[in-house]
Protein backbone atom coordinates (compact mmCIF):
# COMPACT_ATOMS: atom_id res chain seq x y z
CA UNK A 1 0.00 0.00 0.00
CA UNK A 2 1.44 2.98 -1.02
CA UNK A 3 1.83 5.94 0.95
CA UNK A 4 2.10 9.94 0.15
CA UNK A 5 3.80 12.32 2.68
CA UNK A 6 0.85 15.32 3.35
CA UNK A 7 2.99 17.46 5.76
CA UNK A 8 6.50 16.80 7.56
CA UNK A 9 7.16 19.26 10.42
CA UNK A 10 9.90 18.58 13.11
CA UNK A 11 7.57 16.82 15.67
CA UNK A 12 5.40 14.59 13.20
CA UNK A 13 4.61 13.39 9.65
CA UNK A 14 1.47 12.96 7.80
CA UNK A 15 0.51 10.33 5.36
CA UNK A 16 -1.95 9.67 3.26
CA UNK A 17 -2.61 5.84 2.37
CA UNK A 18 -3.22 3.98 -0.69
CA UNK A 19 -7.59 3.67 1.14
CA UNK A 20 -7.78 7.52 1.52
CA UNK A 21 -6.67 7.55 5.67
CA UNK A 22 -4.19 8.69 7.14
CA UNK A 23 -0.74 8.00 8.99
CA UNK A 24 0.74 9.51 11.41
CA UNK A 25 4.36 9.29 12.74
CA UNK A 26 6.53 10.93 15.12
CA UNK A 27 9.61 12.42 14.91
CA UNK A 28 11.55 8.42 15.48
CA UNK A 29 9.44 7.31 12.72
CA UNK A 30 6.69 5.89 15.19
CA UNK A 31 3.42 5.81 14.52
CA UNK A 32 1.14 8.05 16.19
CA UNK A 33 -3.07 6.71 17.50
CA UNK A 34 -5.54 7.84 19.17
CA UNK A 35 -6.40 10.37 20.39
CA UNK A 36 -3.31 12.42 19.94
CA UNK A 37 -3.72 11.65 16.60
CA UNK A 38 -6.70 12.88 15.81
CA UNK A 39 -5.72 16.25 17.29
CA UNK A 40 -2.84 16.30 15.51
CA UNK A 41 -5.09 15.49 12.34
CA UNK A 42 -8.13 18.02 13.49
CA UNK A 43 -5.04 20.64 13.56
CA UNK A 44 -4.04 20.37 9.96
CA UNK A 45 -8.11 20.59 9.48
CA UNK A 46 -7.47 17.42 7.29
CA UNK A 47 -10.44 15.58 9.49
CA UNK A 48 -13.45 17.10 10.63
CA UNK A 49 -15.27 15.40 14.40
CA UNK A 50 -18.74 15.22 14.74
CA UNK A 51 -20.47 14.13 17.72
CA UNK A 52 -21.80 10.49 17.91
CA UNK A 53 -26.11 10.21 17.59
CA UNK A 54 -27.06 13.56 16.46
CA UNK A 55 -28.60 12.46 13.39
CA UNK A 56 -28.51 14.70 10.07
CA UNK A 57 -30.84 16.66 9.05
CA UNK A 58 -31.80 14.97 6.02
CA UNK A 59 -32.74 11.46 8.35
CA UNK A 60 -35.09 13.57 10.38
CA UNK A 61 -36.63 14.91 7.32
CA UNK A 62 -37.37 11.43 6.18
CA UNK A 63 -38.52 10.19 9.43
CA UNK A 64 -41.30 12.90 9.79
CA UNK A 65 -42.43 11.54 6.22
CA UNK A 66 -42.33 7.99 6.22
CA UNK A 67 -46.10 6.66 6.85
CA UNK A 68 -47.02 5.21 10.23
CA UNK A 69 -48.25 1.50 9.55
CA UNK A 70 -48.58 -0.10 13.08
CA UNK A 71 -51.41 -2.18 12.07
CA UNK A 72 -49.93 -4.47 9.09
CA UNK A 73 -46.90 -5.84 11.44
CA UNK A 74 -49.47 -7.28 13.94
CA UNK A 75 -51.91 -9.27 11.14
CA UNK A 76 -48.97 -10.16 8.86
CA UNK A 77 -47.99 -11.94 12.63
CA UNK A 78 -50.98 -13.59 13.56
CA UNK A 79 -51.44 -14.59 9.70
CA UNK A 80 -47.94 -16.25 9.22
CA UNK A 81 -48.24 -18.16 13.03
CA UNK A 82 -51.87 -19.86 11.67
CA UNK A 83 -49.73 -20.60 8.70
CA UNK A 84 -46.74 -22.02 11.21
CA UNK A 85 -49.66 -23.91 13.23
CA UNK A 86 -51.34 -25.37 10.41
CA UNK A 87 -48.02 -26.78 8.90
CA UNK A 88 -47.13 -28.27 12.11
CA UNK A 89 -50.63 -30.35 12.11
CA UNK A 90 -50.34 -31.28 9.00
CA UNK A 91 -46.77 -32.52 9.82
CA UNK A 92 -47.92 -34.38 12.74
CA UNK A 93 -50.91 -35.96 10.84
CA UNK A 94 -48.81 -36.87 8.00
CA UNK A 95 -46.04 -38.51 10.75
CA UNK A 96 -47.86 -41.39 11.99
CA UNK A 97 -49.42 -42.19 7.89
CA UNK A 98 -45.45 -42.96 6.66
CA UNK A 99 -45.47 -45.21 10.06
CA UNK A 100 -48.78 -46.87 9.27
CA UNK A 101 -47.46 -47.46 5.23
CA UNK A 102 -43.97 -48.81 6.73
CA UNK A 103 -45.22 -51.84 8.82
């Protein structure tokens, strides 16, 4: 994976890898995580930091217009466990028939 130097100063280097993120090293050739990385990345404004669960404004937009169907769920539920129940008898019925034909 290749690697392109972004900025060299005396205390650190920035790379830029071959999957668009970055590197960081120190001056010994070290690399750099965490946090101190990211403020060392958030200083050369080559990241931006959002905080975590404020959704965008485009997902609230789409929220407030999707439809509300809390009905369908329930008798799509109760229709595919008489299905379940119904293939179960049939499955026990049909169970002691292959015995009976066997003997």
């Amino acid at each position: 994976m290749a690697m392109n130097l972004i900025k060299k100063t005396s205390e650190y280097k920035i790379f830029k890898r071959g999957d668009e993120r970055f590197a960081v090293q120190d001056a010994m050739g070290k690399p750099v995580n965490g946090e101190e990385k990211v403020k060392i990345l958030l200083a050369e404004e080559l990241i931006k930091v959002t905080l975590p669960g404020a959704p965008a404004v485009e997902e609230v937009a789409a929220v407030e217009e999707a439809p509300a169907v809390e009905e369908a769920p329930e008798e799509e539920a109760a229709e595919t466990e008489a299905a379940a129940e119904e293939e179960s008898a049939d499955a026990e019925d049909a169970a002691p028939e292959k015995a009976a034909v066997g003997d």
